[in-house]
PDB file of N, CA and C in Angstrom:
ATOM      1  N   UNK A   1      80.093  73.302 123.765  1.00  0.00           N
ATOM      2  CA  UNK A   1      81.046  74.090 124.542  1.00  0.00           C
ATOM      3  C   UNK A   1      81.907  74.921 123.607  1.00  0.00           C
ATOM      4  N   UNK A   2      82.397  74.860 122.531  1.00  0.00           N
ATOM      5  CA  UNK A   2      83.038  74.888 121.765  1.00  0.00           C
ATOM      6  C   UNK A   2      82.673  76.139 120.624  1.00  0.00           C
ATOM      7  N   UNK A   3      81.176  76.216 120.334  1.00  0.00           N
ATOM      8  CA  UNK A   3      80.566  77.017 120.238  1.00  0.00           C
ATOM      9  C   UNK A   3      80.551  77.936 121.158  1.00  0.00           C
ATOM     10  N   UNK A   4      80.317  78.514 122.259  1.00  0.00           N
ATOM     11  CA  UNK A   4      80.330  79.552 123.198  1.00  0.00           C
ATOM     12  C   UNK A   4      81.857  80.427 123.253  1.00  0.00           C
ATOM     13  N   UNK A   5      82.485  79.180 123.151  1.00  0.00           N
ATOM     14  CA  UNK A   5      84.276  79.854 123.033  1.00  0.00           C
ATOM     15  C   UNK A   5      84.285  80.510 121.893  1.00  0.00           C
ATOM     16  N   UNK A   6      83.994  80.299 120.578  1.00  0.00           N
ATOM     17  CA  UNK A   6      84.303  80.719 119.750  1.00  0.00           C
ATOM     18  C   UNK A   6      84.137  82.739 119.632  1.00  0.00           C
ATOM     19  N   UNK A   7      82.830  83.034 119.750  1.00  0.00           N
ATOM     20  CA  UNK A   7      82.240  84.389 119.827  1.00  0.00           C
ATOM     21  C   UNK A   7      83.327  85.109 120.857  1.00  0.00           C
ATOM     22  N   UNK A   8      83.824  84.112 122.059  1.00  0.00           N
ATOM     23  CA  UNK A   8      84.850  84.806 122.808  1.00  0.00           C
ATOM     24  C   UNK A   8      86.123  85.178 122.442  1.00  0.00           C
ATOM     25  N   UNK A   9      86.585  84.315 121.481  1.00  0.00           N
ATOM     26  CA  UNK A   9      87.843  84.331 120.793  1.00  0.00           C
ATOM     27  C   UNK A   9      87.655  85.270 120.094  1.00  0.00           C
ATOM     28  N   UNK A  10      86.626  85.621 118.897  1.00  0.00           N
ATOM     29  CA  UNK A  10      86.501  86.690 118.285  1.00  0.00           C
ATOM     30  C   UNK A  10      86.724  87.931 118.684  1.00  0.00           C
ATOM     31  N   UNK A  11      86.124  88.021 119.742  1.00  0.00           N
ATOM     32  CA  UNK A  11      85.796  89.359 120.368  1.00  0.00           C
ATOM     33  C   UNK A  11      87.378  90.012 120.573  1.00  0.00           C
ATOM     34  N   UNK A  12      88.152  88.783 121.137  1.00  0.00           N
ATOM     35  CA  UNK A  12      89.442  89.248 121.785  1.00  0.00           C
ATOM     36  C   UNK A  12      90.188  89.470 120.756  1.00  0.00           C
ATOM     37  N   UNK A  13      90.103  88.600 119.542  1.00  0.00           N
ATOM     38  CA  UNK A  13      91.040  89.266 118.152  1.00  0.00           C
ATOM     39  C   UNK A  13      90.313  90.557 117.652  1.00  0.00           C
ATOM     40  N   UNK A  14      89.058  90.644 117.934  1.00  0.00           N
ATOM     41  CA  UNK A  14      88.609  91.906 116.409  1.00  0.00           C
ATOM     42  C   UNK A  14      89.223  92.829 118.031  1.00  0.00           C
ATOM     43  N   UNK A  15      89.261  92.769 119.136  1.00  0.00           N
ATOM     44  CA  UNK A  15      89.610  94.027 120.388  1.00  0.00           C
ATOM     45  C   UNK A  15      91.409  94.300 120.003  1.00  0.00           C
ATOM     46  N   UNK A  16      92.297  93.291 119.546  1.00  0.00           N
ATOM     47  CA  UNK A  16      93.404  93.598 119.316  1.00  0.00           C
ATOM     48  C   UNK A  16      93.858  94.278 118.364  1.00  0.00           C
ATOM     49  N   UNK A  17      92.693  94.001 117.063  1.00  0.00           N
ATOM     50  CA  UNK A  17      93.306  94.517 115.905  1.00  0.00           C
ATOM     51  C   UNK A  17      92.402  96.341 116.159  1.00  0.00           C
ATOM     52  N   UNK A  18      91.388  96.203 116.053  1.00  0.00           N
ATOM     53  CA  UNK A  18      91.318  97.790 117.042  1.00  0.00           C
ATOM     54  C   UNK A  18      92.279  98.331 117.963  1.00  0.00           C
ATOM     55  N   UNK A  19      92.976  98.097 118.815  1.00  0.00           N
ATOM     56  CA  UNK A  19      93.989  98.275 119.308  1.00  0.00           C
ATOM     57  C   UNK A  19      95.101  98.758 118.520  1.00  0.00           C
ATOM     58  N   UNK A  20      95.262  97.613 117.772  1.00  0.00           N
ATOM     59  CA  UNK A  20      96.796  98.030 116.931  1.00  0.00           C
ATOM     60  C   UNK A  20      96.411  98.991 116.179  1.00  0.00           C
ATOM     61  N   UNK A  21      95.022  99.267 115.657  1.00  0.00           N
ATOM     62  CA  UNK A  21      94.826 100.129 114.775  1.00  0.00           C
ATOM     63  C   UNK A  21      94.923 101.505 115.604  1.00  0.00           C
ATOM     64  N   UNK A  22      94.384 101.960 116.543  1.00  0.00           N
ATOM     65  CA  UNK A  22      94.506 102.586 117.288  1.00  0.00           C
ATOM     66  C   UNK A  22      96.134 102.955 117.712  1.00  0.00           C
ATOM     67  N   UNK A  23      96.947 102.187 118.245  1.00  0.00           N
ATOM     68  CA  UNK A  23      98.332 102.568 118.459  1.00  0.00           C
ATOM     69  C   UNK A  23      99.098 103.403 117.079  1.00  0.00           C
ATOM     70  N   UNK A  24      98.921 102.359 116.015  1.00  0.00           N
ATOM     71  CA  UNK A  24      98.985 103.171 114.557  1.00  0.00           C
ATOM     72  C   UNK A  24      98.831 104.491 114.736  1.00  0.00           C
ATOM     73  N   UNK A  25      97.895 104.895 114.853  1.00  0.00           N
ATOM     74  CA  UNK A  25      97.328 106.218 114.248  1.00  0.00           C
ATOM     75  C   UNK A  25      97.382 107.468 116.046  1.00  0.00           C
ATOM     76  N   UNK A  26      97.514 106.598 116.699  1.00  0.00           N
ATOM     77  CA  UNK A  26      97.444 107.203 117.759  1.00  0.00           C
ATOM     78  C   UNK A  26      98.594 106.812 119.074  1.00  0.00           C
ATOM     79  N   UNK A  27      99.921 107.240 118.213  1.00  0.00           N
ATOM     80  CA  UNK A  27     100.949 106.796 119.500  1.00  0.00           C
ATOM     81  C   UNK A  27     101.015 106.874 120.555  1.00  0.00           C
ATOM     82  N   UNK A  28     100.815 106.304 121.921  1.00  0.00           N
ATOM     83  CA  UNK A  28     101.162 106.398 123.413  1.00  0.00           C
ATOM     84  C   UNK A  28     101.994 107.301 123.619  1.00  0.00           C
ATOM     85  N   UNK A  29     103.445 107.580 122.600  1.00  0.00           N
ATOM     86  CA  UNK A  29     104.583 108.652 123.074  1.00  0.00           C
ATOM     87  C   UNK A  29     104.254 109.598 121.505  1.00  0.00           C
ATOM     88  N   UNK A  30     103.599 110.263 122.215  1.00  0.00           N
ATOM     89  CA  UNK A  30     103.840 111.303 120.973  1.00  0.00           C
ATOM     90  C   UNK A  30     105.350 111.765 120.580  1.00  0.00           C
ATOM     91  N   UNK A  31     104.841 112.140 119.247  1.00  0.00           N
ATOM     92  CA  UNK A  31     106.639 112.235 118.815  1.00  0.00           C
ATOM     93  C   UNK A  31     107.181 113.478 119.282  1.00  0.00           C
ATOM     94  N   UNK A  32     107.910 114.093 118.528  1.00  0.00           N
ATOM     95  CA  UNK A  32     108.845 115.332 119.094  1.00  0.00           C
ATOM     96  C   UNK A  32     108.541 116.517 118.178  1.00  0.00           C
ATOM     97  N   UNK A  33     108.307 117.290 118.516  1.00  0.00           N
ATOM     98  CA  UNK A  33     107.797 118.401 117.406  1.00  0.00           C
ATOM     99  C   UNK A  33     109.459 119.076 116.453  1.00  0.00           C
ATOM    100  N   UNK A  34     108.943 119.608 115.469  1.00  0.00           N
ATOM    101  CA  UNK A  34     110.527 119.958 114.823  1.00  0.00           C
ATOM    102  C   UNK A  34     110.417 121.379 114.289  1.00  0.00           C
ATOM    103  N   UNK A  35     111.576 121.434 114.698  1.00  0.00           N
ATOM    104  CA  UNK A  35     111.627 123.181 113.438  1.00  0.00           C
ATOM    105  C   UNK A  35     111.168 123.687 112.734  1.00  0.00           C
ATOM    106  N   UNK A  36     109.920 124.382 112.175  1.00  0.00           N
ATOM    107  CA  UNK A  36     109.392 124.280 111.169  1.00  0.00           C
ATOM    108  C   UNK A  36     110.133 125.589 110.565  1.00  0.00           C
ATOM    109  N   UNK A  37     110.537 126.351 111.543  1.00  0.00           N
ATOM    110  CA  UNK A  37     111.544 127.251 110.825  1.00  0.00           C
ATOM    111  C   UNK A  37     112.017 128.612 111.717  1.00  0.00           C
ATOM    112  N   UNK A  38     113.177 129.392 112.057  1.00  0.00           N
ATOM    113  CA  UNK A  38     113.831 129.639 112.965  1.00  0.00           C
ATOM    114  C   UNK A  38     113.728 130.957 113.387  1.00  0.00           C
ATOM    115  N   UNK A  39     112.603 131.474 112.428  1.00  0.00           N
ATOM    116  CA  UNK A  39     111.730 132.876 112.938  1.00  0.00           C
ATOM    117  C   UNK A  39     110.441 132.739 112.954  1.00  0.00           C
ATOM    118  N   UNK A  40     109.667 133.630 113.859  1.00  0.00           N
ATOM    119  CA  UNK A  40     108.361 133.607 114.211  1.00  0.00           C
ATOM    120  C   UNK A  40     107.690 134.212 112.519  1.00  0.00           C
ATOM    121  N   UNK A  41     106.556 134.130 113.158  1.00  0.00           N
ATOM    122  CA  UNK A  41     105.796 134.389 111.687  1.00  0.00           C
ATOM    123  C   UNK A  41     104.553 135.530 112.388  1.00  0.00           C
ATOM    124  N   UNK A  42     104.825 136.693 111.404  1.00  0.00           N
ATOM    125  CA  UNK A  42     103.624 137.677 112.042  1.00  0.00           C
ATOM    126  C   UNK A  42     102.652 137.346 111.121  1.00  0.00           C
ATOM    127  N   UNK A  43     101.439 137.661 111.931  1.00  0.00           N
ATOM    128  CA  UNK A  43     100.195 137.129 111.005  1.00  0.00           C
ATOM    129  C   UNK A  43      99.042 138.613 112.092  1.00  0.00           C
ATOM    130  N   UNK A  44      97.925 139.034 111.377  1.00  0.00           N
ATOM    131  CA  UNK A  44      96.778 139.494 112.145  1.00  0.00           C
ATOM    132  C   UNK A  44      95.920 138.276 112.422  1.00  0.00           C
ATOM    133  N   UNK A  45      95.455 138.135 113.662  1.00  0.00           N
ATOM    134  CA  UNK A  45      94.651 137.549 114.080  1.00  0.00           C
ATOM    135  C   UNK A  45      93.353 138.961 114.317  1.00  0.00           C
ATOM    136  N   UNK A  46      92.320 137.597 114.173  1.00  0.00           N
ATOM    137  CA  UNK A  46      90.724 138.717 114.337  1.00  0.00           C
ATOM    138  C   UNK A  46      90.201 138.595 115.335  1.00  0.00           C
ATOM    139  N   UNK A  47      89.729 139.261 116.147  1.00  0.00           N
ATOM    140  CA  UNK A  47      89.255 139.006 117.291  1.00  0.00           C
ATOM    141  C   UNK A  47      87.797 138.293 117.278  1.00  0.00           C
ATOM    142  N   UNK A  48      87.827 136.999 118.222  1.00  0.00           N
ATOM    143  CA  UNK A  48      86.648 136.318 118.338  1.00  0.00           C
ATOM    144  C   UNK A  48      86.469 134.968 117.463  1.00  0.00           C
ATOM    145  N   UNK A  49      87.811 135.066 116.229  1.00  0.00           N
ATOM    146  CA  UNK A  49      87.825 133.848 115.342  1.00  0.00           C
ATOM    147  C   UNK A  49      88.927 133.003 116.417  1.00  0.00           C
ATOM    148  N   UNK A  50      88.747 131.367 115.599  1.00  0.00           N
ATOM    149  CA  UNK A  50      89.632 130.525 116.229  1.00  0.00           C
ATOM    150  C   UNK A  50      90.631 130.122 115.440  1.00  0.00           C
ATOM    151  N   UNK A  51      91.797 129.845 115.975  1.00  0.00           N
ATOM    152  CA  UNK A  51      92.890 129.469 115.020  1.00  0.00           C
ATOM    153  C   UNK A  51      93.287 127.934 116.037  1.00  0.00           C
ATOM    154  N   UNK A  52      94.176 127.450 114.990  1.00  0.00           N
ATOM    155  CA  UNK A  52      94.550 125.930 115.299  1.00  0.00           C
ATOM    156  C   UNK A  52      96.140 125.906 115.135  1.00  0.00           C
ATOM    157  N   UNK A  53      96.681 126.178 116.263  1.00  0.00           N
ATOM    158  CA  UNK A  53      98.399 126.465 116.029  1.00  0.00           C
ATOM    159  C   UNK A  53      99.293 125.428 115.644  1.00  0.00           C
ATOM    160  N   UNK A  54     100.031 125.163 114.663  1.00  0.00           N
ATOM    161  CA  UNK A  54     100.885 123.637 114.699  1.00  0.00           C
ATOM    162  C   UNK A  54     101.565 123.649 115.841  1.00  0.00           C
ATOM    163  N   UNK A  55     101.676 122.466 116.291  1.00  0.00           N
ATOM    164  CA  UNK A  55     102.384 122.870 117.467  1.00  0.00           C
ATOM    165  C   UNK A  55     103.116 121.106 117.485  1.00  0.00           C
ATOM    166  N   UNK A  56     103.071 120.388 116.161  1.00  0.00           N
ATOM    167  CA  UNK A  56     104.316 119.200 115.398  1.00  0.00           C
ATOM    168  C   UNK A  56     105.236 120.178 114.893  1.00  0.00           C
ATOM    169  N   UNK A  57     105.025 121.278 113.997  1.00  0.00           N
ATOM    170  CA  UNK A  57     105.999 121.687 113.154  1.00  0.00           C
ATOM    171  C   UNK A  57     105.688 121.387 111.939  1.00  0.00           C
ATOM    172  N   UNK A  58     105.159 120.419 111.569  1.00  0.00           N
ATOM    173  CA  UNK A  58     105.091 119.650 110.200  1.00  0.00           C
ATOM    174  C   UNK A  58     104.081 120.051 109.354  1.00  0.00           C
ATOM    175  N   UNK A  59     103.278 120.999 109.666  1.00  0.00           N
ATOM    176  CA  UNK A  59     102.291 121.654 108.789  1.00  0.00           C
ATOM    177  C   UNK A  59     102.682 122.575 107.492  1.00  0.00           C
ATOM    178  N   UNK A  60     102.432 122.622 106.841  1.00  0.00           N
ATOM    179  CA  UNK A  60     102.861 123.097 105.373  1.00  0.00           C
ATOM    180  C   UNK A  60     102.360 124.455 105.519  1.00  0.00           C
ATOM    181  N   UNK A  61     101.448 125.240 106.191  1.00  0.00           N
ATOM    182  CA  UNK A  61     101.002 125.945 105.930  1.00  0.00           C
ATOM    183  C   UNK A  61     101.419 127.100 107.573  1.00  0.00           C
ATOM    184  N   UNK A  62     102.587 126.991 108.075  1.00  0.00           N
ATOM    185  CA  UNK A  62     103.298 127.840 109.277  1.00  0.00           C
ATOM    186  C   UNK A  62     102.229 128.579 109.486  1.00  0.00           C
ATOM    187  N   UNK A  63     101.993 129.446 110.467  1.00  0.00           N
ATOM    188  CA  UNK A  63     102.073 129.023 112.048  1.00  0.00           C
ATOM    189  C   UNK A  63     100.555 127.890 111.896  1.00  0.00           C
ATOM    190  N   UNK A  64     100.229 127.926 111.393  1.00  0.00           N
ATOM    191  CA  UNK A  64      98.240 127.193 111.780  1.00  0.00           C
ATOM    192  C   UNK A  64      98.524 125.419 110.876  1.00  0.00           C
ATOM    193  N   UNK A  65      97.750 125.154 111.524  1.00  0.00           N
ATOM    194  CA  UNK A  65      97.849 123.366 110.984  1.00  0.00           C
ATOM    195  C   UNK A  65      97.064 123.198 110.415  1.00  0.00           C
ATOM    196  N   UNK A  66      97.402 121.985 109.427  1.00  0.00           N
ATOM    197  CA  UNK A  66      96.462 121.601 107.920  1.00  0.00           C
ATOM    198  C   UNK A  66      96.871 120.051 108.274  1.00  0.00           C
ATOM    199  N   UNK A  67      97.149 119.888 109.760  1.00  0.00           N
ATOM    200  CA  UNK A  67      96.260 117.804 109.452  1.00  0.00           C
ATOM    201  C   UNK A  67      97.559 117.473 109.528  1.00  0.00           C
ATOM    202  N   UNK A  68      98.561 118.222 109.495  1.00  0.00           N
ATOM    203  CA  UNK A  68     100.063 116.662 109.094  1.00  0.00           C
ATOM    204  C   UNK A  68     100.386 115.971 110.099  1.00  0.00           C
ATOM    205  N   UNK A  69     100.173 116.354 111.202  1.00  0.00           N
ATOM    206  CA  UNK A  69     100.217 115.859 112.918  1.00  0.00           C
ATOM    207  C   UNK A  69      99.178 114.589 112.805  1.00  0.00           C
ATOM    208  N   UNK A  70      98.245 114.462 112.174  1.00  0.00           N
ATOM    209  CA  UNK A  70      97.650 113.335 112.074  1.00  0.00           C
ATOM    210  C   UNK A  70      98.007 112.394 110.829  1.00  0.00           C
ATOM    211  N   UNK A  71      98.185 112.677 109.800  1.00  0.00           N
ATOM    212  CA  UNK A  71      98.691 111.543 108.503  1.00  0.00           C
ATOM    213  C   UNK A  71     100.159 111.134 108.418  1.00  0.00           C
ATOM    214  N   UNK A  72     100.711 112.114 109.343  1.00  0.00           N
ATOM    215  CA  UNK A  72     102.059 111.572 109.992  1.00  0.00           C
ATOM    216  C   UNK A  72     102.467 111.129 111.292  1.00  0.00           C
ATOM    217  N   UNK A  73     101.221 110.954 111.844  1.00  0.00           N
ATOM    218  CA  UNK A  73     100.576 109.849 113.324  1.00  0.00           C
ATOM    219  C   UNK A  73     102.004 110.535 114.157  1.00  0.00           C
ATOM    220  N   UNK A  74     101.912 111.550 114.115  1.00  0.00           N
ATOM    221  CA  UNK A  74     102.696 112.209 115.497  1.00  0.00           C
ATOM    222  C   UNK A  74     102.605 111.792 116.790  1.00  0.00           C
ATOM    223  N   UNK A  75     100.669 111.513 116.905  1.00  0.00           N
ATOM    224  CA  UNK A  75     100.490 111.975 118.118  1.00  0.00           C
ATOM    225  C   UNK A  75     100.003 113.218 119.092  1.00  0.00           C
ATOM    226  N   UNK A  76     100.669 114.112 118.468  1.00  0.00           N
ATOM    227  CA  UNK A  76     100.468 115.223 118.842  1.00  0.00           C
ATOM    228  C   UNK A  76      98.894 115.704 118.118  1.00  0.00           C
ATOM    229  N   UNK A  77      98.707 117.389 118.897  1.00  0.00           N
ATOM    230  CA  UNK A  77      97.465 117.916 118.371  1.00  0.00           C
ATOM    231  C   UNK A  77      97.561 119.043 118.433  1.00  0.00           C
ATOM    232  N   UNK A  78      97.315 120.208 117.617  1.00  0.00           N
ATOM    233  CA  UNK A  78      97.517 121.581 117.063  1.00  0.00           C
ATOM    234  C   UNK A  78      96.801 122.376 118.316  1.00  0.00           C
ATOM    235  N   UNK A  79      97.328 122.891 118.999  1.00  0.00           N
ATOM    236  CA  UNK A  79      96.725 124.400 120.493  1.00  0.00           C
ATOM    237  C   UNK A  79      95.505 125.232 119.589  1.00  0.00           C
ATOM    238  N   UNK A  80      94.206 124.819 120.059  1.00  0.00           N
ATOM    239  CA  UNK A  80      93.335 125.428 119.191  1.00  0.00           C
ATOM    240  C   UNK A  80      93.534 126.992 120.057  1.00  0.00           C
ATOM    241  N   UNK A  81      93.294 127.926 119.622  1.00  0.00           N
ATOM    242  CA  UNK A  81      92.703 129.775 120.774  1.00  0.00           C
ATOM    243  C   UNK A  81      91.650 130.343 120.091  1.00  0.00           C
ATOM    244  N   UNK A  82      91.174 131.284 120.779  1.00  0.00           N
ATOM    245  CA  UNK A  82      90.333 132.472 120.230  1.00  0.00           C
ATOM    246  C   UNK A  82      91.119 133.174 120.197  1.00  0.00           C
ATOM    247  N   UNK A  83      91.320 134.436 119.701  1.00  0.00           N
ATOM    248  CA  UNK A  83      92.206 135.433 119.863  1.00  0.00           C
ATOM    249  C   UNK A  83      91.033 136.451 120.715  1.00  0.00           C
ATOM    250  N   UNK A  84      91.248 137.528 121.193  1.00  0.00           N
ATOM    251  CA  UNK A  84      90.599 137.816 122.173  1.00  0.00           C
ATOM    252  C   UNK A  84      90.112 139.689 121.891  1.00  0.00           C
ATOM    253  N   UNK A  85      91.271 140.136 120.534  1.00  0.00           N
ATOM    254  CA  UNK A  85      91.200 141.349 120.073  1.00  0.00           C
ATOM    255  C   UNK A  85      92.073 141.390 118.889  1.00  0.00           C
ATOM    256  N   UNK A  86      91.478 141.895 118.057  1.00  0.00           N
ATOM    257  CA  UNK A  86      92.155 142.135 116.563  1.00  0.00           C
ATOM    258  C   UNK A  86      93.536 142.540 116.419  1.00  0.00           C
ATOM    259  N   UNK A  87      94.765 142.070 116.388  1.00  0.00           N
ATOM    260  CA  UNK A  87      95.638 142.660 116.468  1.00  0.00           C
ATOM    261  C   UNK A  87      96.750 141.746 115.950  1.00  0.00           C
ATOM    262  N   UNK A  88      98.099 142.132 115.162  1.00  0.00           N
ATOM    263  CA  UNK A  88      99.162 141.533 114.662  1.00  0.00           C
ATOM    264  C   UNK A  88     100.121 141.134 116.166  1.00  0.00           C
ATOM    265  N   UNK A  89     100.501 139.824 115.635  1.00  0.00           N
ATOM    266  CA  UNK A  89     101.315 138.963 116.831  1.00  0.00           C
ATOM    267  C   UNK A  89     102.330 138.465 115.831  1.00  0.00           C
ATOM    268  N   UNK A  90     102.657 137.741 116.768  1.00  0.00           N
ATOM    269  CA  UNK A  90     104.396 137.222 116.170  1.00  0.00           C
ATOM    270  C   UNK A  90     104.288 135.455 117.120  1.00  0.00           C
ATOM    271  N   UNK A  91     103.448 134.626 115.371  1.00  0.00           N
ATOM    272  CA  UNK A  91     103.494 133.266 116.589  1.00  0.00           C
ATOM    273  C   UNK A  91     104.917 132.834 115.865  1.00  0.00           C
ATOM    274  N   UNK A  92     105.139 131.137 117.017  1.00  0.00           N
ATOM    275  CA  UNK A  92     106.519 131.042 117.133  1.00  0.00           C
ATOM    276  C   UNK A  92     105.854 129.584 115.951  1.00  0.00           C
ATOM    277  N   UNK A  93     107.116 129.188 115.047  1.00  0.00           N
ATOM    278  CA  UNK A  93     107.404 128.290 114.267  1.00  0.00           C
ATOM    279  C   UNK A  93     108.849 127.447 114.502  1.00  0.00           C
ATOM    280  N   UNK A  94     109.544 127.552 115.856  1.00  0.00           N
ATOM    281  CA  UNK A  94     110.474 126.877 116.185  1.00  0.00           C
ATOM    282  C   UNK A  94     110.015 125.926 117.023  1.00  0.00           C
ATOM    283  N   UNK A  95     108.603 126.279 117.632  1.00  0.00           N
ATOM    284  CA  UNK A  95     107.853 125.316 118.250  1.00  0.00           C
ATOM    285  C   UNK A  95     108.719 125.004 119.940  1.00  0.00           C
ATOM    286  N   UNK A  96     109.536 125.633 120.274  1.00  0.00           N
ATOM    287  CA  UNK A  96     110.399 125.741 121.420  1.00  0.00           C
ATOM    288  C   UNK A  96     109.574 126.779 122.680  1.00  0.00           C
ATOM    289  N   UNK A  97     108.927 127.405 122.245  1.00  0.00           N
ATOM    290  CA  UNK A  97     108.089 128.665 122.890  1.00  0.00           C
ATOM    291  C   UNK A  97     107.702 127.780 124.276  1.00  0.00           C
ATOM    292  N   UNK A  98     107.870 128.534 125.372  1.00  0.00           N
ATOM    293  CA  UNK A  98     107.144 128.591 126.556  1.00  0.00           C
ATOM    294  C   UNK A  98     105.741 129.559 126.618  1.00  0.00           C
ATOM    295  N   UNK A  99     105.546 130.270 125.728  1.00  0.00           N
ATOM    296  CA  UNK A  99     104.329 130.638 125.565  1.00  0.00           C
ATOM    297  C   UNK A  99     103.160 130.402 124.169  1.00  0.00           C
ATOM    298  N   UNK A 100     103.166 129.108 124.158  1.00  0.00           N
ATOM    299  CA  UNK A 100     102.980 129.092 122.804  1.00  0.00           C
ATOM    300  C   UNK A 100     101.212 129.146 122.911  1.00  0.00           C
ATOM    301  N   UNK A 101     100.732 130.147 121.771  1.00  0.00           N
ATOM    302  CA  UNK A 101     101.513 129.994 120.652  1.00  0.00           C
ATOM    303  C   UNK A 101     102.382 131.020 120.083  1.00  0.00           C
ATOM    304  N   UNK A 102     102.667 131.998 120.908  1.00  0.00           N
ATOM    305  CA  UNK A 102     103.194 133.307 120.611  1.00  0.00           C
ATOM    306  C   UNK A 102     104.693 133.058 121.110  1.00  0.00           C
ATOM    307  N   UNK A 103     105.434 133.777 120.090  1.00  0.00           N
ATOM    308  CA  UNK A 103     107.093 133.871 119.819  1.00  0.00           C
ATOM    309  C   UNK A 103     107.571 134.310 121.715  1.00  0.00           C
ATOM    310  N   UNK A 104     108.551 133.965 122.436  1.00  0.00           N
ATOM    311  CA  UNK A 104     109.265 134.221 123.353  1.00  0.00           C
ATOM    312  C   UNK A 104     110.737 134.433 122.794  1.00  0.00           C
ATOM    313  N   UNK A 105     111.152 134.212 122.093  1.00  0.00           N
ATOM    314  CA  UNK A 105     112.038 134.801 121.828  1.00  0.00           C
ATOM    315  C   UNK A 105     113.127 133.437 121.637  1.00  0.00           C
ATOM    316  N   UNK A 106     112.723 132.283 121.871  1.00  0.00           N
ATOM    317  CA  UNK A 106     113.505 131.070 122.097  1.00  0.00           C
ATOM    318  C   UNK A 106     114.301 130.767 120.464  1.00  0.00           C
ATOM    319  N   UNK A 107     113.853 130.944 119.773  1.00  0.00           N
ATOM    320  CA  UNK A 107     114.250 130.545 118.411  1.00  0.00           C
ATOM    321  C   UNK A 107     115.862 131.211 118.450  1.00  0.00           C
ATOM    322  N   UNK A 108     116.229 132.394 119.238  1.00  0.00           N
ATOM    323  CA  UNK A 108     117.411 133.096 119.026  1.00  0.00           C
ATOM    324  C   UNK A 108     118.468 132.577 119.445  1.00  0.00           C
ATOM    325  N   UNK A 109     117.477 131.602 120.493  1.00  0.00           N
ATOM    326  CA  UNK A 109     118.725 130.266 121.061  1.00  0.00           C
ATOM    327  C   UNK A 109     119.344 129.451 120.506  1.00  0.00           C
ATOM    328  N   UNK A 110     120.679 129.190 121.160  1.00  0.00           N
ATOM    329  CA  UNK A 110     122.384 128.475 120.176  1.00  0.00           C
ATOM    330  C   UNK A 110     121.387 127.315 119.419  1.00  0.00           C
ATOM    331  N   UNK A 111     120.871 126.332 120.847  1.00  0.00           N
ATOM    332  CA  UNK A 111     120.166 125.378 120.280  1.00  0.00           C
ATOM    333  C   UNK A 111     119.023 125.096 119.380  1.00  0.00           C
ATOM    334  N   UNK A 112     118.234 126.165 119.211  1.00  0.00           N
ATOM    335  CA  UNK A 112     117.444 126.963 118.116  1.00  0.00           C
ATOM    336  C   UNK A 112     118.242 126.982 116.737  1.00  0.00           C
ATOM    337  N   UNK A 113     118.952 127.582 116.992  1.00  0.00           N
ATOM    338  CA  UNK A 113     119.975 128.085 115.365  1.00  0.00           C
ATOM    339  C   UNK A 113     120.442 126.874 115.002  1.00  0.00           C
ATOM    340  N   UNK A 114     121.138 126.036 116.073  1.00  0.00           N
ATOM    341  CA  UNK A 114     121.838 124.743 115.196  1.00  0.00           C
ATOM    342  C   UNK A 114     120.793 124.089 115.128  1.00  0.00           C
ATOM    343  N   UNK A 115     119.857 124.222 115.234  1.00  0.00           N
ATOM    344  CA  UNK A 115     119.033 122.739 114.421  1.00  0.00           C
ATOM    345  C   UNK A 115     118.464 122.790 113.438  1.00  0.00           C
ATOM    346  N   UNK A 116     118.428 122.172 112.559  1.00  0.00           N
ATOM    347  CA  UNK A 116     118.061 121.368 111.236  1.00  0.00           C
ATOM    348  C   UNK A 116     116.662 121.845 110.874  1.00  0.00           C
ATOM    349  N   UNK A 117     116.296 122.735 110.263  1.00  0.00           N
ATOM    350  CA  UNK A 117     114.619 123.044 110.030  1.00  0.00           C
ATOM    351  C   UNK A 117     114.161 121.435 110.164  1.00  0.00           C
ATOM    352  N   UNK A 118     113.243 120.903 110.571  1.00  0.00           N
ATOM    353  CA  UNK A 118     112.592 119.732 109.794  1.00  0.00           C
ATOM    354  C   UNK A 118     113.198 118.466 110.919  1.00  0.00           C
ATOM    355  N   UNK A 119     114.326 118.823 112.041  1.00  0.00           N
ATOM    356  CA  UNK A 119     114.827 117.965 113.376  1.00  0.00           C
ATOM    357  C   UNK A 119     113.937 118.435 114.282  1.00  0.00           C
ATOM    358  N   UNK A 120     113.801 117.499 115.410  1.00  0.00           N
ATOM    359  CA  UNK A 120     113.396 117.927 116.615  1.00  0.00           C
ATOM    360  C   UNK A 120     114.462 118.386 117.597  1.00  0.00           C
ATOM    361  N   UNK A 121     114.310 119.476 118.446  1.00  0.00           N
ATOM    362  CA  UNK A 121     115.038 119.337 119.225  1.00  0.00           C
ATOM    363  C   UNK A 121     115.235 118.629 120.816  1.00  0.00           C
TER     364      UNK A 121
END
């Protein structure tokens, strides 16, 4: 009898520690995205290529993401697009945008300005 339990017990520890490993790396509440900085950033986009927008803040490399949303288990995940025609835009790096990934103008806001590059708001 004792034998049969055992393989069951296993199963339910190696299912927890997958789990925890999983919660680790993959939070239920994603975190809060932060300032990455309090003006938009013009860039040309090409028409028909894809870009990967930060959309933590925490990417080193403004407006497009290089992974920090994942080795800093945010949670979160970068707004992949096509762009649709060759042309210079203005994406947003306050990460506040209602149109993201393109600048609305939100960064000009009180609550925009007082915050902390590198805080969430």
């Amino acid at each position: 009898v004792r034998a049969s339990l055992r393989p069951a017990a296993w199963k339910l520890s190696q299912r927890r520690d997958i789990s925890s490993w999983l919660t680790r790396w993959f939070p239920k509440t994603p975190a809060k995205s932060v300032v990455a900085q309090k003006t938009p950033i013009r860039v040309e986009l090409v028409a028909g290529k894809t870009y990967r927008w930060c959309a933590c803040g925490r990417s080193k490399k403004q407006p497009f993401c290089d992974g920090s949303h994942f080795f800093q288990r945010t949670g979160l995940s970068p707004l992949k697009f096509k762009a649709q025609e060759t042309r210079i835009v203005a994406l947003c790096t306050c990460k506040a945008t209602q149109k993201a990934p393109y600048c609305d103008g939100t960064h000009r806001s009180e609550r925009v300005q007082k915050a902390e590059v590198g805080s969430p708001l």
